[in-house]
PDB file of N, CA and C in Angstrom:
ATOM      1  N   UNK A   1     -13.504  16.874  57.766  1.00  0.00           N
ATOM      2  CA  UNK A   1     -12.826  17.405  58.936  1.00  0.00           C
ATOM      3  C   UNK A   1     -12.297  18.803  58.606  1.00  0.00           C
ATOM      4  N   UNK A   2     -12.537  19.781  59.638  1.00  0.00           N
ATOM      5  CA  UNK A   2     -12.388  20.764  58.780  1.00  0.00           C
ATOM      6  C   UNK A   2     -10.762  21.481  60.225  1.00  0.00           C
ATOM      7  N   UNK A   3     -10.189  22.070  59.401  1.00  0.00           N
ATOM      8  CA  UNK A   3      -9.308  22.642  60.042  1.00  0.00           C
ATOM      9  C   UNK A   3      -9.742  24.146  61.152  1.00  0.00           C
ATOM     10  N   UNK A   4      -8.888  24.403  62.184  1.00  0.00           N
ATOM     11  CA  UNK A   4      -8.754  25.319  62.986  1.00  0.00           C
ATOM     12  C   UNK A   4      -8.100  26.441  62.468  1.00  0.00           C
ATOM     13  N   UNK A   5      -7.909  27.472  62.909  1.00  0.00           N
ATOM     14  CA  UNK A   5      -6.999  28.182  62.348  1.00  0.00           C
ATOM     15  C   UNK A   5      -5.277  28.077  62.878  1.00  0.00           C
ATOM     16  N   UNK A   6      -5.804  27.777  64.162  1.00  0.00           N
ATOM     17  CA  UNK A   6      -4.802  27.388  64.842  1.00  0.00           C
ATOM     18  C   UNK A   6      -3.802  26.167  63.899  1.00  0.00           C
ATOM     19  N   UNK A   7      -4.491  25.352  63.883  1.00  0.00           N
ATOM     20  CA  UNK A   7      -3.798  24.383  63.111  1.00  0.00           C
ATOM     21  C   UNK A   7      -3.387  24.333  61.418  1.00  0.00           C
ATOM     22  N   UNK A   8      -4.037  25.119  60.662  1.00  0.00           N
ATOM     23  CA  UNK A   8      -3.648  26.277  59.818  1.00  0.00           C
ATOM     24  C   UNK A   8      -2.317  26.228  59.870  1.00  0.00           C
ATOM     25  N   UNK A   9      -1.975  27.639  61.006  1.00  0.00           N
ATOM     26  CA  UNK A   9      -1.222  28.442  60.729  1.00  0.00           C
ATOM     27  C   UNK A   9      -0.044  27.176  61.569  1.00  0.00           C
ATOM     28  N   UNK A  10      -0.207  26.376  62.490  1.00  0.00           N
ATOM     29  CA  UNK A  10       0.859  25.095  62.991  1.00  0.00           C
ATOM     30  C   UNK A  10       1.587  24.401  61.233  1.00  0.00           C
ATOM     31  N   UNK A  11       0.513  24.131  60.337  1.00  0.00           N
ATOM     32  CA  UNK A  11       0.780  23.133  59.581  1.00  0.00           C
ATOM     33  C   UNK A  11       1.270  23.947  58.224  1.00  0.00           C
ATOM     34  N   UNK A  12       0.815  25.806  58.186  1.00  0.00           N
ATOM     35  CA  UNK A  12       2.084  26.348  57.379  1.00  0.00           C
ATOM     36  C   UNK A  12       3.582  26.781  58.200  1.00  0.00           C
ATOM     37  N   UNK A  13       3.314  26.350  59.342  1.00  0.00           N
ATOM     38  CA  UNK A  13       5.263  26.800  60.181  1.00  0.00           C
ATOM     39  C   UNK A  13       5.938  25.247  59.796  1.00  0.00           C
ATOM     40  N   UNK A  14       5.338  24.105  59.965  1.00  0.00           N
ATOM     41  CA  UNK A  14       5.769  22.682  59.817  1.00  0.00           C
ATOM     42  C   UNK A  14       6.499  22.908  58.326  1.00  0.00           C
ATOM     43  N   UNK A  15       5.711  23.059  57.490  1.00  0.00           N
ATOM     44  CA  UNK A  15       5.868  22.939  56.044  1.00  0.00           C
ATOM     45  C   UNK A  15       7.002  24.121  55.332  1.00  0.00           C
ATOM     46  N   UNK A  16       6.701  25.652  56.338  1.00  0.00           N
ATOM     47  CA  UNK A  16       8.359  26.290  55.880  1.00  0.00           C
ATOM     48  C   UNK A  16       9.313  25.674  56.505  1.00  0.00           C
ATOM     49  N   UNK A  17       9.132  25.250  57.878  1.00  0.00           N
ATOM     50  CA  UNK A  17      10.412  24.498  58.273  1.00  0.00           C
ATOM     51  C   UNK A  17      11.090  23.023  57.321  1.00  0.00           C
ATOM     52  N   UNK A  18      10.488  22.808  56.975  1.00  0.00           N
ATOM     53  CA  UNK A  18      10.735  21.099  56.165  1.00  0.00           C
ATOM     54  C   UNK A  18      11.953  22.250  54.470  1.00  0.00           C
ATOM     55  N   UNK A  19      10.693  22.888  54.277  1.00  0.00           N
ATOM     56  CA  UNK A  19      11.306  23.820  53.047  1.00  0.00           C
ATOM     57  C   UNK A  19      12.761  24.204  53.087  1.00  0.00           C
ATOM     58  N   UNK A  20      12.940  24.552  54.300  1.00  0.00           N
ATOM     59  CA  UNK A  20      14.120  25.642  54.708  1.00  0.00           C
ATOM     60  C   UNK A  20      15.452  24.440  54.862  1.00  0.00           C
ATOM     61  N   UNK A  21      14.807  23.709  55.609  1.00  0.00           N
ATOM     62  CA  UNK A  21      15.876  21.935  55.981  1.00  0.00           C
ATOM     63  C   UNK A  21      16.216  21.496  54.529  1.00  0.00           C
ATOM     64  N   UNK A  22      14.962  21.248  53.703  1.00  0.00           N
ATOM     65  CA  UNK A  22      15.338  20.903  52.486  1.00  0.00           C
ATOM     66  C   UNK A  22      16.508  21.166  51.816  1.00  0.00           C
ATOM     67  N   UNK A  23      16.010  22.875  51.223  1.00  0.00           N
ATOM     68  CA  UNK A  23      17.115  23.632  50.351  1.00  0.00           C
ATOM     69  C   UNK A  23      18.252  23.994  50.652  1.00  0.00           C
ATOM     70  N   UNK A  24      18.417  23.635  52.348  1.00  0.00           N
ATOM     71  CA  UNK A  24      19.737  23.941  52.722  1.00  0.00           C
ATOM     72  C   UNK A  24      20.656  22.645  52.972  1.00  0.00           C
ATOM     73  N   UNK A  25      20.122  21.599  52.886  1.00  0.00           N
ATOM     74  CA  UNK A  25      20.857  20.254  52.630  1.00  0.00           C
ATOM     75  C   UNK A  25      21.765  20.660  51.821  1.00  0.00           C
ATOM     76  N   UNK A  26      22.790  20.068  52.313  1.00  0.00           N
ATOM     77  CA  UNK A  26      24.304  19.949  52.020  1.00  0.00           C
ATOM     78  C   UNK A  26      24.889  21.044  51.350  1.00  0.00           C
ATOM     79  N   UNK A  27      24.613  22.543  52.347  1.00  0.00           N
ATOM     80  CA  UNK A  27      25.387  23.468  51.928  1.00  0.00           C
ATOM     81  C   UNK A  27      26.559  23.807  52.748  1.00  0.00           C
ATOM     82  N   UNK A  28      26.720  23.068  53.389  1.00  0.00           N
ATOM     83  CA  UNK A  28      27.626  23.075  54.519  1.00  0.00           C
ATOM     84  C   UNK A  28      28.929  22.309  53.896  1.00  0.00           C
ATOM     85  N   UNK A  29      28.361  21.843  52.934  1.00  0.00           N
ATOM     86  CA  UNK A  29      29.317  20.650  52.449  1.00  0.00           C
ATOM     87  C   UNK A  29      30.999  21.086  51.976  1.00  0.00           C
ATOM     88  N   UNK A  30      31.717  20.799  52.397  1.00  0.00           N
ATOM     89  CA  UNK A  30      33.242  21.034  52.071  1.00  0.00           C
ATOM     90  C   UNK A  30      33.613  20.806  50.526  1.00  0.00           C
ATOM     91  N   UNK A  31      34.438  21.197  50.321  1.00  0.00           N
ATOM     92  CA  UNK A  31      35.329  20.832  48.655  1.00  0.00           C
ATOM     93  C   UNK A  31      35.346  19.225  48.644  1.00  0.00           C
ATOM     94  N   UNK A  32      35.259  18.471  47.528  1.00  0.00           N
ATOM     95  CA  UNK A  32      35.768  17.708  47.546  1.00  0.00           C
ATOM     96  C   UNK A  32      37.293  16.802  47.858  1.00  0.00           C
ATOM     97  N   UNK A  33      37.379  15.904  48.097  1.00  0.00           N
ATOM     98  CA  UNK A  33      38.856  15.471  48.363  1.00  0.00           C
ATOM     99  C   UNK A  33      39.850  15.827  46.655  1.00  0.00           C
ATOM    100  N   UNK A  34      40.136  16.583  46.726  1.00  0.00           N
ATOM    101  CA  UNK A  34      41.153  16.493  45.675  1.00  0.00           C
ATOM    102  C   UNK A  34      41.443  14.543  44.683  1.00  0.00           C
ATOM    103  N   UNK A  35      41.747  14.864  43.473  1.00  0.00           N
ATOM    104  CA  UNK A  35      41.986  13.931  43.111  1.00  0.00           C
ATOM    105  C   UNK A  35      43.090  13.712  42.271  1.00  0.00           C
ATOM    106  N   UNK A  36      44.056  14.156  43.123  1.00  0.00           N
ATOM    107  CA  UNK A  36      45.713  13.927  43.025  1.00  0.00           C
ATOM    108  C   UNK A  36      46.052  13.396  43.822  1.00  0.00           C
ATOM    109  N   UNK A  37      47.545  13.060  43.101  1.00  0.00           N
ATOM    110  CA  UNK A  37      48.328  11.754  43.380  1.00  0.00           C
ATOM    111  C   UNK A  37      48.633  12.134  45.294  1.00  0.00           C
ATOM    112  N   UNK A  38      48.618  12.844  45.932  1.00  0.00           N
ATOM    113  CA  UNK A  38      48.601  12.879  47.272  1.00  0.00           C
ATOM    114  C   UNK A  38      47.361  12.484  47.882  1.00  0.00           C
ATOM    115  N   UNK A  39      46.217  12.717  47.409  1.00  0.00           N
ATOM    116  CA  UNK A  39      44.869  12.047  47.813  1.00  0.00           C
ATOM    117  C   UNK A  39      44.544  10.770  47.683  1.00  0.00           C
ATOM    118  N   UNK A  40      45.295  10.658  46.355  1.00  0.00           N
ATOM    119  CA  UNK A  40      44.641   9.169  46.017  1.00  0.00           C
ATOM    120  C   UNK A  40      44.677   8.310  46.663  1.00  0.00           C
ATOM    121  N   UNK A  41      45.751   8.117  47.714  1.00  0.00           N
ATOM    122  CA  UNK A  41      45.893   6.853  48.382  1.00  0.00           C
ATOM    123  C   UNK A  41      44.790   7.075  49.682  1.00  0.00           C
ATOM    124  N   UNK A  42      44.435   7.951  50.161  1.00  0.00           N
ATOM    125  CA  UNK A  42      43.611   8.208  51.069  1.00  0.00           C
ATOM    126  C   UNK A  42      41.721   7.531  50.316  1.00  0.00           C
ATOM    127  N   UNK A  43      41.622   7.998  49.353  1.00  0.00           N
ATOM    128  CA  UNK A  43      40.293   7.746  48.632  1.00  0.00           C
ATOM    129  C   UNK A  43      40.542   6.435  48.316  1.00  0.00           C
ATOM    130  N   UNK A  44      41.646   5.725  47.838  1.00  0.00           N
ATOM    131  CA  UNK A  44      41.300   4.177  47.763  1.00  0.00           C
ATOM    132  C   UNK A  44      41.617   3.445  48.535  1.00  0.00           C
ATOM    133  N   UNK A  45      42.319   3.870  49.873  1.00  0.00           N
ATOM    134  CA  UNK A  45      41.923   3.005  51.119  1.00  0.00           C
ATOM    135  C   UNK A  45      40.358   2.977  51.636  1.00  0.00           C
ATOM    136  N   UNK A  46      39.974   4.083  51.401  1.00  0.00           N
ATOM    137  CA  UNK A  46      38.207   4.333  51.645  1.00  0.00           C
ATOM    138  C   UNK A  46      37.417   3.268  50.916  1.00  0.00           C
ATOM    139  N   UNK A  47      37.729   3.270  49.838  1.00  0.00           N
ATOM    140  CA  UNK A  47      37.164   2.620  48.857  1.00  0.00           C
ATOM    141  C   UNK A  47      37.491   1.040  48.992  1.00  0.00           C
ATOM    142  N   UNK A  48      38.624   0.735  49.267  1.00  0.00           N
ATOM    143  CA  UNK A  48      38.565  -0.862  49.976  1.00  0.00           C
ATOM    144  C   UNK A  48      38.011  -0.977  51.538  1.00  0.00           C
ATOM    145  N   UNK A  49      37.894   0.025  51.685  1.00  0.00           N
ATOM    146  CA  UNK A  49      36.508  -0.261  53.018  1.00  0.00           C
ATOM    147  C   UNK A  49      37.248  -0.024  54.493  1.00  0.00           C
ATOM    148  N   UNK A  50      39.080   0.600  54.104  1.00  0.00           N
ATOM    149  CA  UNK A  50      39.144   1.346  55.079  1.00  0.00           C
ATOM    150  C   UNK A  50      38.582   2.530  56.311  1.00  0.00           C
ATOM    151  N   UNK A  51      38.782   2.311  57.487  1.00  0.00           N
ATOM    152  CA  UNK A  51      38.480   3.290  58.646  1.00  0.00           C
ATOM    153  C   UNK A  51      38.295   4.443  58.284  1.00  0.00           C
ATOM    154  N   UNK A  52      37.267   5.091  58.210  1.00  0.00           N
ATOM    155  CA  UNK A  52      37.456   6.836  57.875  1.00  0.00           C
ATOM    156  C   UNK A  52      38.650   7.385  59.178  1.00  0.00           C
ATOM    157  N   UNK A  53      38.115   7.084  60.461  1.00  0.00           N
ATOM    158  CA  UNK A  53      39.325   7.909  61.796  1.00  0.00           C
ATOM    159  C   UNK A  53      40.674   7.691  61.107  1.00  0.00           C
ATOM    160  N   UNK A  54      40.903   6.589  61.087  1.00  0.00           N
ATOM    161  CA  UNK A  54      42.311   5.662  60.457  1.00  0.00           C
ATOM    162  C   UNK A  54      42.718   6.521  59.659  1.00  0.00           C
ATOM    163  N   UNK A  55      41.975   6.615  58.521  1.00  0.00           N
ATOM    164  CA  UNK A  55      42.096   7.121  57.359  1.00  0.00           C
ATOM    165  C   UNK A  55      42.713   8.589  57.347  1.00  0.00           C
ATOM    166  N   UNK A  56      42.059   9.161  58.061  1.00  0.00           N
ATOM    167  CA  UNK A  56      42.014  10.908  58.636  1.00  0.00           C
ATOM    168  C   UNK A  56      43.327  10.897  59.676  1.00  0.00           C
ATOM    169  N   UNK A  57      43.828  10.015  59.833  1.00  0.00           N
ATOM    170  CA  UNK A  57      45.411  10.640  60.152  1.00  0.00           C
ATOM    171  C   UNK A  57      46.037  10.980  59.376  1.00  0.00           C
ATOM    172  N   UNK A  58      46.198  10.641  58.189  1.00  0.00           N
ATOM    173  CA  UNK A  58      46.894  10.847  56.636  1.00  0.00           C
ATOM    174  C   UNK A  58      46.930  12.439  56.567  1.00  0.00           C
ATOM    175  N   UNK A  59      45.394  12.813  57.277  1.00  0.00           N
ATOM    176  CA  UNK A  59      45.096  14.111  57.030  1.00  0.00           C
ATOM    177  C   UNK A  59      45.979  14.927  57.528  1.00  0.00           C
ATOM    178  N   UNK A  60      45.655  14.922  58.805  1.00  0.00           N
ATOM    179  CA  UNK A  60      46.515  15.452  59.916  1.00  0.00           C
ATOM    180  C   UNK A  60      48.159  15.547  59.373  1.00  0.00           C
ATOM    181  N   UNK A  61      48.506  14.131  58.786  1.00  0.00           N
ATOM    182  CA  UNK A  61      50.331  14.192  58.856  1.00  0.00           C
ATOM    183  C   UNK A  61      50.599  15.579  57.957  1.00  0.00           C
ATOM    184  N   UNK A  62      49.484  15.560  57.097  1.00  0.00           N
ATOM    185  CA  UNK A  62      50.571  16.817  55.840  1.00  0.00           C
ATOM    186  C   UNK A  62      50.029  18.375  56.348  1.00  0.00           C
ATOM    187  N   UNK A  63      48.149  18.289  57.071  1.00  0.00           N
ATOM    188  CA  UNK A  63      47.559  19.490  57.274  1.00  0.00           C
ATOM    189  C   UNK A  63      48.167  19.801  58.543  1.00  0.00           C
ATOM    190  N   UNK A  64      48.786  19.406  59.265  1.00  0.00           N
ATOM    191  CA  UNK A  64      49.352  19.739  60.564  1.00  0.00           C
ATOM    192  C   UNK A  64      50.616  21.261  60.582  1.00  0.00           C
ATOM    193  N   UNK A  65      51.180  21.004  59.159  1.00  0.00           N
ATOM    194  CA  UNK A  65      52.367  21.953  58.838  1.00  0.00           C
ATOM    195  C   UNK A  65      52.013  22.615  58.711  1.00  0.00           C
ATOM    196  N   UNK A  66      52.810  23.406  58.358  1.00  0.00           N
ATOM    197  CA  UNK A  66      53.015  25.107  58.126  1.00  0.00           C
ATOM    198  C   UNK A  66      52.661  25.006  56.277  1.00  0.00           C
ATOM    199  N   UNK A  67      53.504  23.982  55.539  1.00  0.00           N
ATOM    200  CA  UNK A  67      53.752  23.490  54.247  1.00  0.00           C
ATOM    201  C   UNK A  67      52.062  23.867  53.657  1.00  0.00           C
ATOM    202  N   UNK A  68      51.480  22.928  54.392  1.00  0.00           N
ATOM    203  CA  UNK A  68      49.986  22.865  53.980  1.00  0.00           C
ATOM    204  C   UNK A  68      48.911  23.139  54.589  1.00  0.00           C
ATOM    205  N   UNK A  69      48.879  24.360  54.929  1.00  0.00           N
ATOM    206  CA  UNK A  69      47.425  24.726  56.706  1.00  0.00           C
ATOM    207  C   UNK A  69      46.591  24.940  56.054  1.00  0.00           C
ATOM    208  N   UNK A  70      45.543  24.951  57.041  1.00  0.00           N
ATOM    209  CA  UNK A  70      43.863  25.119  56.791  1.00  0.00           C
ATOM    210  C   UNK A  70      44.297  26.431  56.610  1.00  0.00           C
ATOM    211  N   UNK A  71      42.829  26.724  55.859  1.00  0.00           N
ATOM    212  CA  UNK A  71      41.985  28.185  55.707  1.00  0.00           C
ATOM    213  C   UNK A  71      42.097  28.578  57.379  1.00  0.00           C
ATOM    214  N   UNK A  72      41.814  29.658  57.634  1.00  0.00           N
ATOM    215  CA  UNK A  72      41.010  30.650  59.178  1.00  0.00           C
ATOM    216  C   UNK A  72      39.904  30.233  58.868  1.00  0.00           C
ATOM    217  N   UNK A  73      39.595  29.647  60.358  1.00  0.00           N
ATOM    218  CA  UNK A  73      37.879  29.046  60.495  1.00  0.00           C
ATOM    219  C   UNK A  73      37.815  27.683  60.088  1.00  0.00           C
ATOM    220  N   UNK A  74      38.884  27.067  60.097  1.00  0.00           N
ATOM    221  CA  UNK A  74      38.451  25.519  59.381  1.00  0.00           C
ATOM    222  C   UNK A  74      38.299  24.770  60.273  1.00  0.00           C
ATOM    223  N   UNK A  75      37.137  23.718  60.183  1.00  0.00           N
ATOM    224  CA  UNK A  75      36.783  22.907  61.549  1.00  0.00           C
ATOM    225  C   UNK A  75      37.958  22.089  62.209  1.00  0.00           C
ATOM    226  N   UNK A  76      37.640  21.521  63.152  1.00  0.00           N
ATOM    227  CA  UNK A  76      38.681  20.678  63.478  1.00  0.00           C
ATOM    228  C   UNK A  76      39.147  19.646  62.513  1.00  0.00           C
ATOM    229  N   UNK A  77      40.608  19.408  62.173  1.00  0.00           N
ATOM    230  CA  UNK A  77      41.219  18.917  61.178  1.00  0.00           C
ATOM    231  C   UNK A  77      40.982  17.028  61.740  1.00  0.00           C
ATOM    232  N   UNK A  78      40.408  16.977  62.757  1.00  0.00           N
ATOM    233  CA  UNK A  78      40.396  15.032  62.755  1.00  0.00           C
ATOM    234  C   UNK A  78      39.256  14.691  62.060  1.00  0.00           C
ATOM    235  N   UNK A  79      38.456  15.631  61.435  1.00  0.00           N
ATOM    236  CA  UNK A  79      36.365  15.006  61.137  1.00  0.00           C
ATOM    237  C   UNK A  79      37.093  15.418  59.628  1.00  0.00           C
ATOM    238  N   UNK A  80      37.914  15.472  58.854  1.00  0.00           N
ATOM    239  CA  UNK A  80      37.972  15.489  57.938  1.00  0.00           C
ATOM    240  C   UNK A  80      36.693  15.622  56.902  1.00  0.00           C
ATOM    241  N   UNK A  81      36.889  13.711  56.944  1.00  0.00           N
ATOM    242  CA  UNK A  81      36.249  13.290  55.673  1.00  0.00           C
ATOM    243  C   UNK A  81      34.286  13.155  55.988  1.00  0.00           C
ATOM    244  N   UNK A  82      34.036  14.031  57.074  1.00  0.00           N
ATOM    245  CA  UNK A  82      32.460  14.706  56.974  1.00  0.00           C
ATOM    246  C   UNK A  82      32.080  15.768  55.916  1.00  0.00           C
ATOM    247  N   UNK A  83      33.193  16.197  56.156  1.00  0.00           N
ATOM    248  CA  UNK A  83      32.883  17.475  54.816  1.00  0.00           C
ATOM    249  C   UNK A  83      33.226  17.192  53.103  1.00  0.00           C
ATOM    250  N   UNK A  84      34.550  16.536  53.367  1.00  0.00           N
ATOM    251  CA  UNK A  84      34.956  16.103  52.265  1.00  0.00           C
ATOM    252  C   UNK A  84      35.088  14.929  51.868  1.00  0.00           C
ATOM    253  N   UNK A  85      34.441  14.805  50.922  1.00  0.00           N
ATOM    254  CA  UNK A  85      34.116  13.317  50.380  1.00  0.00           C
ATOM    255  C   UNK A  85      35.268  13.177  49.155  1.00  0.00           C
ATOM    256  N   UNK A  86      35.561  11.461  48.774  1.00  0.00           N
ATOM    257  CA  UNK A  86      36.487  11.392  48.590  1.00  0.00           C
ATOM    258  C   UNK A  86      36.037  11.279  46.692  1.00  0.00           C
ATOM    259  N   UNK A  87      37.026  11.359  46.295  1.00  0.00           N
ATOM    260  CA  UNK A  87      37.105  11.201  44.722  1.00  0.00           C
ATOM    261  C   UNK A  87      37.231   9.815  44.433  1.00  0.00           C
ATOM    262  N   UNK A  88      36.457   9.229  43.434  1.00  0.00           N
ATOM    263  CA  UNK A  88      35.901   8.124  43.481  1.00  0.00           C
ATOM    264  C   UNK A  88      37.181   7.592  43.312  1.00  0.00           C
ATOM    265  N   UNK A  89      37.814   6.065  43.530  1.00  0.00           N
ATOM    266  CA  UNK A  89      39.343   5.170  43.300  1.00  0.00           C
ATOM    267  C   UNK A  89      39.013   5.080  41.643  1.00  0.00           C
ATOM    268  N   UNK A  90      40.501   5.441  41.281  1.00  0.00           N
ATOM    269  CA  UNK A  90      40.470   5.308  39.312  1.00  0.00           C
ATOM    270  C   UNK A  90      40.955   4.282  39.586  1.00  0.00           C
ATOM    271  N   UNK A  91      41.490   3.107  38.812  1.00  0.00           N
ATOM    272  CA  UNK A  91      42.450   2.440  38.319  1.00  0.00           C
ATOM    273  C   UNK A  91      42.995   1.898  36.792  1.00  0.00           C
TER     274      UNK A  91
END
């Protein structure tokens, strides 16, 4: 079966697109959750199989202040734990 050109040049746009999706997987990705004693309780409620939403009020109570604000440009503070993943529970 022999190829078109048409389909050629379809099946090198398919193949940079897959490339481009690839290498850019999870650059979007946020800092990790810190793994101090203010986090911790957030990462091992996760880890016993707590609510992420639930969970992500914790966020809100301390990132809400003045004490502790986001960066300029930081997504909305309720999707938290999409970006930031949590530090594994020590015990």
């Amino acid at each position: 079966m022999k190829l078109s050109r048409r389909d050629g040049i379809f099946l090198v746009i398919i193949l940079a697109l897959i490339t481009v999706l690839v290498l850019n997987r999870g650059s979007e990705q946020g800092k990790p959750l810190p793994a101090d004693d203010a986090h911790r309780p957030f990462s091992e409620a996760l880890a016993r199989g707590a609510d992420r939403e639930t969970t992500e009020q914790g966020c809100v109570r301390c990132h809400a202040t003045a004490a502790r604000p986001l960066p300029p440009g930081h997504p909305p503070k309720e999707q938290c734990l999409f970006c930031h993943r949590p530090a594994p529970a020590t015990r």
